[in-house]
Protein backbone atom coordinates (compact mmCIF):
# COMPACT_ATOMS: atom_id res chain seq x y z
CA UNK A 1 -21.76 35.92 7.58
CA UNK A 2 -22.95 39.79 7.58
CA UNK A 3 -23.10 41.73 10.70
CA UNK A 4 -26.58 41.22 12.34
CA UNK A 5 -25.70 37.54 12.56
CA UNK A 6 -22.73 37.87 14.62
CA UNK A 7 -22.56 37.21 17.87
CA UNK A 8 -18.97 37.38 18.69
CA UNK A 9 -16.30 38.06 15.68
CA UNK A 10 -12.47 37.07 16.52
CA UNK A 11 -9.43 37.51 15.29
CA UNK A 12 -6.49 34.94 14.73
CA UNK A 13 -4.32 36.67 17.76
CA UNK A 14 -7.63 36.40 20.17
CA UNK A 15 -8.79 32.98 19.23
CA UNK A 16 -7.11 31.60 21.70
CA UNK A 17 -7.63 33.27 24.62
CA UNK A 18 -11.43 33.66 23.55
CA UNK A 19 -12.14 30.06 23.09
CA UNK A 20 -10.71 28.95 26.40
CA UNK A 21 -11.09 31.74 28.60
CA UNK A 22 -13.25 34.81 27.19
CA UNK A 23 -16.61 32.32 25.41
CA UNK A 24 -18.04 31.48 28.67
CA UNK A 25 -18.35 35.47 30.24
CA UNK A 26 -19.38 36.25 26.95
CA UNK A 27 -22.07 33.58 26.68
CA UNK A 28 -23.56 34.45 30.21
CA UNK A 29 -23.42 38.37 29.15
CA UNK A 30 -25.59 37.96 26.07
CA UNK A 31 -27.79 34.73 26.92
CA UNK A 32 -28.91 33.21 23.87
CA UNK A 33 -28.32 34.76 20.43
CA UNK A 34 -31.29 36.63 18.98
CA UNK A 35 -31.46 33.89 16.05
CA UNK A 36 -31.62 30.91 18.54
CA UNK A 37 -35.82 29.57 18.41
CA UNK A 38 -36.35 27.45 21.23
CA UNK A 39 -39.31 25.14 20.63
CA UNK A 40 -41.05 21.79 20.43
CA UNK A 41 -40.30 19.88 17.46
CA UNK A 42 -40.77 16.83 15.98
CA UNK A 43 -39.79 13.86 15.87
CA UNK A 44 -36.81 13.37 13.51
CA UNK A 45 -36.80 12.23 10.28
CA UNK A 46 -33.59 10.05 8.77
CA UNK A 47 -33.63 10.40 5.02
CA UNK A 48 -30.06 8.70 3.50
CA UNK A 49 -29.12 10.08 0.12
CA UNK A 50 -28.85 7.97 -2.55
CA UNK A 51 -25.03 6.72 -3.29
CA UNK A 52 -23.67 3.20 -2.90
CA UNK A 53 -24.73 0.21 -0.68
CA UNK A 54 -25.99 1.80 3.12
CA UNK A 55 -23.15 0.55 5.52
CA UNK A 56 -23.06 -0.55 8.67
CA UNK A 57 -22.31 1.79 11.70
CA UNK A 58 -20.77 0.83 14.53
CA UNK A 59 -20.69 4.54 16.36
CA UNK A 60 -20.53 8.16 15.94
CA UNK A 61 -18.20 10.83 15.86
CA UNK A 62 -19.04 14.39 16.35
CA UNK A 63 -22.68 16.11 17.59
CA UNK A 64 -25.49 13.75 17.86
CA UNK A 65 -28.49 13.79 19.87
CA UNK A 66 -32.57 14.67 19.75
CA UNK A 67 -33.62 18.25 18.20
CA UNK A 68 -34.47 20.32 20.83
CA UNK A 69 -34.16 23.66 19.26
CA UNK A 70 -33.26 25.20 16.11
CA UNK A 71 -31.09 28.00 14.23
CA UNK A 72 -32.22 30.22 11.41
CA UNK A 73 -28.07 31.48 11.13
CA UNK A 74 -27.89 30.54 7.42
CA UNK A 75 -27.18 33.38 5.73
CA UNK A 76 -26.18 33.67 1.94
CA UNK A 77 -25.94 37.57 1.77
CA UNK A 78 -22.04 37.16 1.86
CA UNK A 79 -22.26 33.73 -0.51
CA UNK A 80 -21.94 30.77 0.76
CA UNK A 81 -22.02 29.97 4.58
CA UNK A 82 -19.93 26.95 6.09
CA UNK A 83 -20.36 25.49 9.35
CA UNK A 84 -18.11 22.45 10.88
CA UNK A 85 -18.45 20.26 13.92
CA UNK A 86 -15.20 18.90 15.89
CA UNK A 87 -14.30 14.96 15.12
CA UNK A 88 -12.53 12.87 18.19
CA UNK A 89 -11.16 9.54 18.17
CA UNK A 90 -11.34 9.76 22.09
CA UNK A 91 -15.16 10.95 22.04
CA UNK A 92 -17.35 9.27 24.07
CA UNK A 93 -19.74 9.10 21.36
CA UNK A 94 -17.71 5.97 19.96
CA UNK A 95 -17.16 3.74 23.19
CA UNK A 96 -17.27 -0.01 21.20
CA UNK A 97 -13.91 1.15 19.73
CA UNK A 98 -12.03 1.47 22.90
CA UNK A 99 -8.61 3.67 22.65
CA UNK A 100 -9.17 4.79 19.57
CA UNK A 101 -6.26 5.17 16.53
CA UNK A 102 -8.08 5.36 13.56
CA UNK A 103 -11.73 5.57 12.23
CA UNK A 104 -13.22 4.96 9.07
CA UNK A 105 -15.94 7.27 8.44
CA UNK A 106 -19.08 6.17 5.57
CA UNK A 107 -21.66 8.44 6.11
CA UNK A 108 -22.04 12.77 6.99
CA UNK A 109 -25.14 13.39 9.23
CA UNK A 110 -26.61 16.40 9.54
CA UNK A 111 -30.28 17.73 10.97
CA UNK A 112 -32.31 20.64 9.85
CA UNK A 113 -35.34 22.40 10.12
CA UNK A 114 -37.80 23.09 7.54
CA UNK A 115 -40.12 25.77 9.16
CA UNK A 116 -41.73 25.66 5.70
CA UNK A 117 -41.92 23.61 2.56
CA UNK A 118 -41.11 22.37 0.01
CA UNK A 119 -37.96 23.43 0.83
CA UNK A 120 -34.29 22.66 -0.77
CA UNK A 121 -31.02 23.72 -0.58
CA UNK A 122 -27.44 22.64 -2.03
CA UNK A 123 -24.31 21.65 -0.13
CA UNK A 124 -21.06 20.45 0.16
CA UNK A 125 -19.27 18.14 2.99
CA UNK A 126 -16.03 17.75 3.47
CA UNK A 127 -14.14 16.54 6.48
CA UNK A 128 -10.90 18.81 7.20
CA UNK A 129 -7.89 18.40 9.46
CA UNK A 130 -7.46 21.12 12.75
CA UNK A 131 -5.66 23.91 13.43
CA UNK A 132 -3.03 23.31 16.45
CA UNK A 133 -4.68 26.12 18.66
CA UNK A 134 -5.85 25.35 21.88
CA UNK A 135 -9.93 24.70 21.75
CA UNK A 136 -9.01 23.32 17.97
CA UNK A 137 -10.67 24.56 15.03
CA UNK A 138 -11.44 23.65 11.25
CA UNK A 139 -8.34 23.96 8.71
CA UNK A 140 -10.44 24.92 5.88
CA UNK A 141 -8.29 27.40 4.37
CA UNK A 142 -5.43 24.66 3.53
CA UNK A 143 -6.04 21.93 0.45
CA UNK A 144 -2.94 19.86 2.22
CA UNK A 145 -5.55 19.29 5.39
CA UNK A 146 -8.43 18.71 3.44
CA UNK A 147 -8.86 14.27 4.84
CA UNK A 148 -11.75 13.36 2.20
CA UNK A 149 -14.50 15.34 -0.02
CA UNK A 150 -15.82 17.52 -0.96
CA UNK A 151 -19.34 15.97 -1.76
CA UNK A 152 -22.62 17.79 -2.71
CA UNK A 153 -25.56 17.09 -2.04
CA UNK A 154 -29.25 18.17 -2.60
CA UNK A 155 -31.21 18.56 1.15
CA UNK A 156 -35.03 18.76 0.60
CA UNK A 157 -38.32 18.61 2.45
CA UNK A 158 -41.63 18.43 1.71
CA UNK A 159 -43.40 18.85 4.94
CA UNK A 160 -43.48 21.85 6.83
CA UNK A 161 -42.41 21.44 10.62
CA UNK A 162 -39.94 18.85 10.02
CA UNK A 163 -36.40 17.91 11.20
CA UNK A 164 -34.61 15.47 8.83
CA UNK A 165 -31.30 14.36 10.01
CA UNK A 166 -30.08 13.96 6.27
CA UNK A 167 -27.11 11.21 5.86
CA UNK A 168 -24.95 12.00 3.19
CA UNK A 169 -22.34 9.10 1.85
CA UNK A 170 -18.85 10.28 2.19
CA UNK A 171 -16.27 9.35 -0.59
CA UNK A 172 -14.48 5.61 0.24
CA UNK A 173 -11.70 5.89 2.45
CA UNK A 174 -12.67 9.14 4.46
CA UNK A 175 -10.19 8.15 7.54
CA UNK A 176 -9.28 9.91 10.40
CA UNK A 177 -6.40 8.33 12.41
CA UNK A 178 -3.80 9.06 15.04
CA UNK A 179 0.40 8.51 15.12
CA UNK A 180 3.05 10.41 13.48
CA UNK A 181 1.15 11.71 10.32
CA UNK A 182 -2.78 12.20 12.34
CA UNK A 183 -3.82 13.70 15.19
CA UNK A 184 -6.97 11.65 15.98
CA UNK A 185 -8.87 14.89 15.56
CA UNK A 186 -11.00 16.50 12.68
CA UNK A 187 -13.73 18.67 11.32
CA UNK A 188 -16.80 17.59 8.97
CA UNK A 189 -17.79 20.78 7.31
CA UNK A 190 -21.46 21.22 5.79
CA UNK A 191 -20.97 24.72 3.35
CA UNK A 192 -24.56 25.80 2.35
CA UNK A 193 -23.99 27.09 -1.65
CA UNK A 194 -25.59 30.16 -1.73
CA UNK A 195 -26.50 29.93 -5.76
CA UNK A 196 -28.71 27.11 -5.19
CA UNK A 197 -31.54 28.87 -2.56
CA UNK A 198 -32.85 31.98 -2.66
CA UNK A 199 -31.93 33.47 1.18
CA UNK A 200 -35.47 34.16 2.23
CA UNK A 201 -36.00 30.23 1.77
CA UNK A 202 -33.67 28.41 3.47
CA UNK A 203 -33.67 25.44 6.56
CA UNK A 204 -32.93 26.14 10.23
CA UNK A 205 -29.76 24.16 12.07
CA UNK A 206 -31.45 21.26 14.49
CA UNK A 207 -29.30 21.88 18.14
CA UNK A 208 -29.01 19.97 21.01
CA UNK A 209 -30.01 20.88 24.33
CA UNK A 210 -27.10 21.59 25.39
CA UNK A 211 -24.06 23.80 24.08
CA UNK A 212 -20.57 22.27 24.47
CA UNK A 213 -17.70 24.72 24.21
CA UNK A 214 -14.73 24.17 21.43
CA UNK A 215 -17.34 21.40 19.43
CA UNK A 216 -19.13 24.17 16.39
CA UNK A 217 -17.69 26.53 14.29
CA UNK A 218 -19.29 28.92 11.58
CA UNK A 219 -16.18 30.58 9.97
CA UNK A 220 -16.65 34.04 8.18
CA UNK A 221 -15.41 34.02 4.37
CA UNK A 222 -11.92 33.71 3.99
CA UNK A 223 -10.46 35.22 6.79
CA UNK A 224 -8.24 32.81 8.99
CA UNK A 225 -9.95 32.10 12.71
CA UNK A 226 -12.65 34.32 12.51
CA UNK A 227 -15.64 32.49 13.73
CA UNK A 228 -19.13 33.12 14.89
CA UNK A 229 -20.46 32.73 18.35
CA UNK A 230 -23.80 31.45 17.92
CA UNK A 231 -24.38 28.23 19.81
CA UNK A 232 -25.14 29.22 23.47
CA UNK A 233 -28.48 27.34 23.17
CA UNK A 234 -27.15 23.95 21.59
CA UNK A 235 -24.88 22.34 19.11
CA UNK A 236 -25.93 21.89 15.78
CA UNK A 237 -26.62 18.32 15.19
CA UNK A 238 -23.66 17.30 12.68
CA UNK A 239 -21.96 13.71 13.08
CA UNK A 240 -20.74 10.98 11.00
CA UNK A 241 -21.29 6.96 10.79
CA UNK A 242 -17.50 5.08 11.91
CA UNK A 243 -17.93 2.14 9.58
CA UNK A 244 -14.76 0.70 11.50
CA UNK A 245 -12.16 2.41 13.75
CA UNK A 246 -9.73 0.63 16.77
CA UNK A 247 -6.08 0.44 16.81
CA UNK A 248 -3.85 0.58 13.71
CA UNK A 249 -0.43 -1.98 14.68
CA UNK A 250 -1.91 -3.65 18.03
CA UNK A 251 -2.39 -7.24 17.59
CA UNK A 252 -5.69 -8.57 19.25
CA UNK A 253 -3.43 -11.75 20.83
CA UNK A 254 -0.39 -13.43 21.79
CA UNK A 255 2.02 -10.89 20.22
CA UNK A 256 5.74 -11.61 20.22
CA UNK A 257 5.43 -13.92 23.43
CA UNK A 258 4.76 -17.01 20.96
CA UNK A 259 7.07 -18.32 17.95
CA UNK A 260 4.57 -17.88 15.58
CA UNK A 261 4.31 -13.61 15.49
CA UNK A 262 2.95 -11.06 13.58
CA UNK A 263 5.70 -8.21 14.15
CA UNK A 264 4.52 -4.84 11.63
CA UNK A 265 3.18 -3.75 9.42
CA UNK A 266 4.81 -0.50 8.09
CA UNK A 267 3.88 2.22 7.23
CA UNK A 268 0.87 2.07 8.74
CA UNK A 269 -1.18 3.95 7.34
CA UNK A 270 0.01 3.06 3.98
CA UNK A 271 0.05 4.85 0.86
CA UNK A 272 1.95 3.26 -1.88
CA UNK A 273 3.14 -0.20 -0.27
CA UNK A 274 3.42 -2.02 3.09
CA UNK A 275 6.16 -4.31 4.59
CA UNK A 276 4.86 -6.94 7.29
CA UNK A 277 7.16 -8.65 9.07
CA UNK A 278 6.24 -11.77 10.78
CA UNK A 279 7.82 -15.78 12.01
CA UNK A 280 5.44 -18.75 10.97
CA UNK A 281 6.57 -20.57 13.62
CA UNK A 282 8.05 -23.35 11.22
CA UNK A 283 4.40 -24.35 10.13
CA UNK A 284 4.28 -25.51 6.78
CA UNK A 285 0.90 -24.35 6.12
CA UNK A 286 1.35 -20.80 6.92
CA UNK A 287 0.07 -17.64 5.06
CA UNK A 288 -0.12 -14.34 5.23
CA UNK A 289 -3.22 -12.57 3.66
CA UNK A 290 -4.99 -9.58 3.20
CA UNK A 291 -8.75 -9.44 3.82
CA UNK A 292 -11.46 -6.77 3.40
CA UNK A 293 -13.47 -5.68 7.48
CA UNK A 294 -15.55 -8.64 6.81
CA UNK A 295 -13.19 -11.62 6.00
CA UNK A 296 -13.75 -11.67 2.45
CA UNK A 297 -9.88 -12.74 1.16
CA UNK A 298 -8.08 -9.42 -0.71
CA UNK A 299 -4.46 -11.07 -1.70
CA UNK A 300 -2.19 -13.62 -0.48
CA UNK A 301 1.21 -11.98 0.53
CA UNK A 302 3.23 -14.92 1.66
CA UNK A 303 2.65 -18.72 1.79
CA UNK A 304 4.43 -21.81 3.14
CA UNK A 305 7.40 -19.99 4.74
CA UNK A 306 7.99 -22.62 6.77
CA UNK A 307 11.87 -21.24 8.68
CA UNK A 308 11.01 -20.18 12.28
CA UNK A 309 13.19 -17.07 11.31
CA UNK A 310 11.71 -13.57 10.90
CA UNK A 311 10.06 -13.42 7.52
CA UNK A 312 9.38 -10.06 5.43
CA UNK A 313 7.00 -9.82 3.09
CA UNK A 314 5.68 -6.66 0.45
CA UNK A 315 2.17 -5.77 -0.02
CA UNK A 316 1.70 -3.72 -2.91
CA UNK A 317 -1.38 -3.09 -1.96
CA UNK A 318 -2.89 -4.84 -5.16
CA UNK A 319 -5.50 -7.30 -4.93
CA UNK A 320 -5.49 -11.30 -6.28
CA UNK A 321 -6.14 -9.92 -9.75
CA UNK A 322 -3.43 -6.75 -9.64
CA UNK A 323 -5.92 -4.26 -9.46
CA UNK A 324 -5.46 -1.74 -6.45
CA UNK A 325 -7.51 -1.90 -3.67
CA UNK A 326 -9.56 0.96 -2.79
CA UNK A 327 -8.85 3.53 -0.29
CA UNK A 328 -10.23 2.15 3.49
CA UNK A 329 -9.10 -0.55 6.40
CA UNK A 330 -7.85 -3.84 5.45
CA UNK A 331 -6.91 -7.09 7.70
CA UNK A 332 -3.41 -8.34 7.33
CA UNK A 333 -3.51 -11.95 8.72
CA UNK A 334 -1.02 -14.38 9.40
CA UNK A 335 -2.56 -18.23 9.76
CA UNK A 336 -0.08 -20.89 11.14
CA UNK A 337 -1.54 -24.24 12.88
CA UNK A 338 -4.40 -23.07 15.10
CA UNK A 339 -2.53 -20.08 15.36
CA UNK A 340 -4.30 -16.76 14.05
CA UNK A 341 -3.18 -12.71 13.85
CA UNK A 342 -4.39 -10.08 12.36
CA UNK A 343 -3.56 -6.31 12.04
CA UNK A 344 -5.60 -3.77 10.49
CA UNK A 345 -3.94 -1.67 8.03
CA UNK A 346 -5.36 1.88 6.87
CA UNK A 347 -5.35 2.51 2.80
CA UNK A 348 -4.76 6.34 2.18
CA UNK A 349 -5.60 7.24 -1.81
């Protein structure tokens, strides 16, 4: 982003100190940045992009809320211009899920404003891991962080004085989860292409009323931790639809208080294969299965092991007819009697 549209420019050794201590000073020195447009707008328009069957939501992560304001920050004299909005399993934004551990994200969301039209512009979404630094921040510059993507996408309007809050399928699998190998935290990144729109016809950013410190970023090129300052008024409006997310290992019931048991599953998430160990109680009708977030049956890892004795069993993560499932969150469930278990399982590609 080129001079005039910097607010506040920092460098790796400040970030720090000007996230968490320095933003808020700075914020009530300058008031609102000069490209901040405070007015009324109207109502929002959804508009999903075409892409597979529209899933079910059952909450948000990230920056959600009605337009109040917008941004005209996009700025392709430097190429193209990225801007990412903080992901949290513990956000409040996603209360149906309780203590979060993982989340399984279908859909990108985010708003803009077409002072003019028709309008269109290009870009790309991908969902990143963070940087360990205090306030977080988007690990862009690494291909080991990047969780799912990148996507693109075509963002048009045809009606002048419009918001659209654009929903954007992400690829299957996109899963954010917590343990040894996540943190529970993440970015989704929106990178305008500059190739594909001329700069003197571009969208605004949709914000929130409100501006939440440590939630938006709008790195500058290449360089590690630089960012731009330019959300005093409001967050930009940039969220994603959790498809599923709760607690990866917990079992909903009984646990290992009754002889029938599921134990583990390990590793969980799972990459190549999991173990799942489990006692059928002695029933001789138990099973152990694999199902898909609605019920539908995947695979059949075990049947009729009818010692009370621990059991282990190998899930290859194949389905009935060999083929390997697709990246996402699985049930593992163990039936015995009137006895039922289940654990979800995460699929990484």
């Amino acid at each position: 982003m080129s001079a005039p549209h910097t607010t506040a420019r920092l460098r790796a050794e400040h970030l720090v100190v000007a996230l968490c201590l320095s933003f808020l000073p700075l914020a009530q020195a300058h008031g609102a940045p000069r490209h901040a447009v405070i007015r009324t707008l109207s109502d929002t328009v959804p508009r999903r992009l075409s892409g597979g069957a529209v899933a079910s939501s059952v909450c948000t992560l990230g920056e959600t809320g009605s337009a109040a304001g917008s941004l005209d920050i996009i700025d392709f004299s430097g190429g193209d211009d990225a801007y990412y909005t903080w992901l949290n399993l513990d956000s409040l934004a996603c209360p149906s899920c309780g203590a979060n551990s993982y989340a399984l994200m279908v859909n990108a969301h985010i708003a803009l404003y077409f002072p003019g039209a028709p309008e269109t512009v290009m870009v790309s979404v991908n969902v990143v891991a963070t940087v360990p630094v205090a306030c977080h921040y988007p690990n862009y510059m690494d291909p080991q962080a990047l969780i799912c993507g990148p996507v693109t996408a075509r963002l048009d309007c045809q009606d002048p004085l419009t918001v659209v809050d654009f929903s954007i399928p992400l690829p299957t699998g996109c899963l954010v989860h917590q343990g040894p190998t996540g943190p529970g935290q993440a970015f989704v990144g929106f990178t305008f292409l500059s190739h594909t729109q001329p700069d003197s016809l571009k969208p605004e950013l949709a914000t929130e009323a409100m501006a939440r410190l440590c939630r938006s970023f709008n790195p500058i090129g290449s360089v590690p931790y630089d960012v731009v300052f330019e959300y005093q008024s409001g967050n930009p409006i940039m969220y994603t639809d959790v498809q599923a997310c709760g607690r990866l290992g917990v079992t909903p019931g009984g646990g290992d208080r009754s002889p029938v048991a599921l134990r583990a599953v390990l590793p969980n998430p799972a990459r190549s294969e999991a173990l799942v160990r489990f006692s059928s109680g002695g029933f001789p009708d138990a099973a152990l299965q694999v199902t898909d977030l609605a019920g539908r049956s995947v695979a059949t890892i075990a049947s009729h092991p009818a010692e009370r004795d621990l059991h282990e069993a190998r899930w290859d993560l194949r389905d009935a007819a060999g083929a390997r499932v697709r990246p996402g969150v699985y049930w593992v469930v163990l039936r015995a009697g009137s006895h039922r278990e289940a654990r979800a399982i995460a699929v990484l590609p």
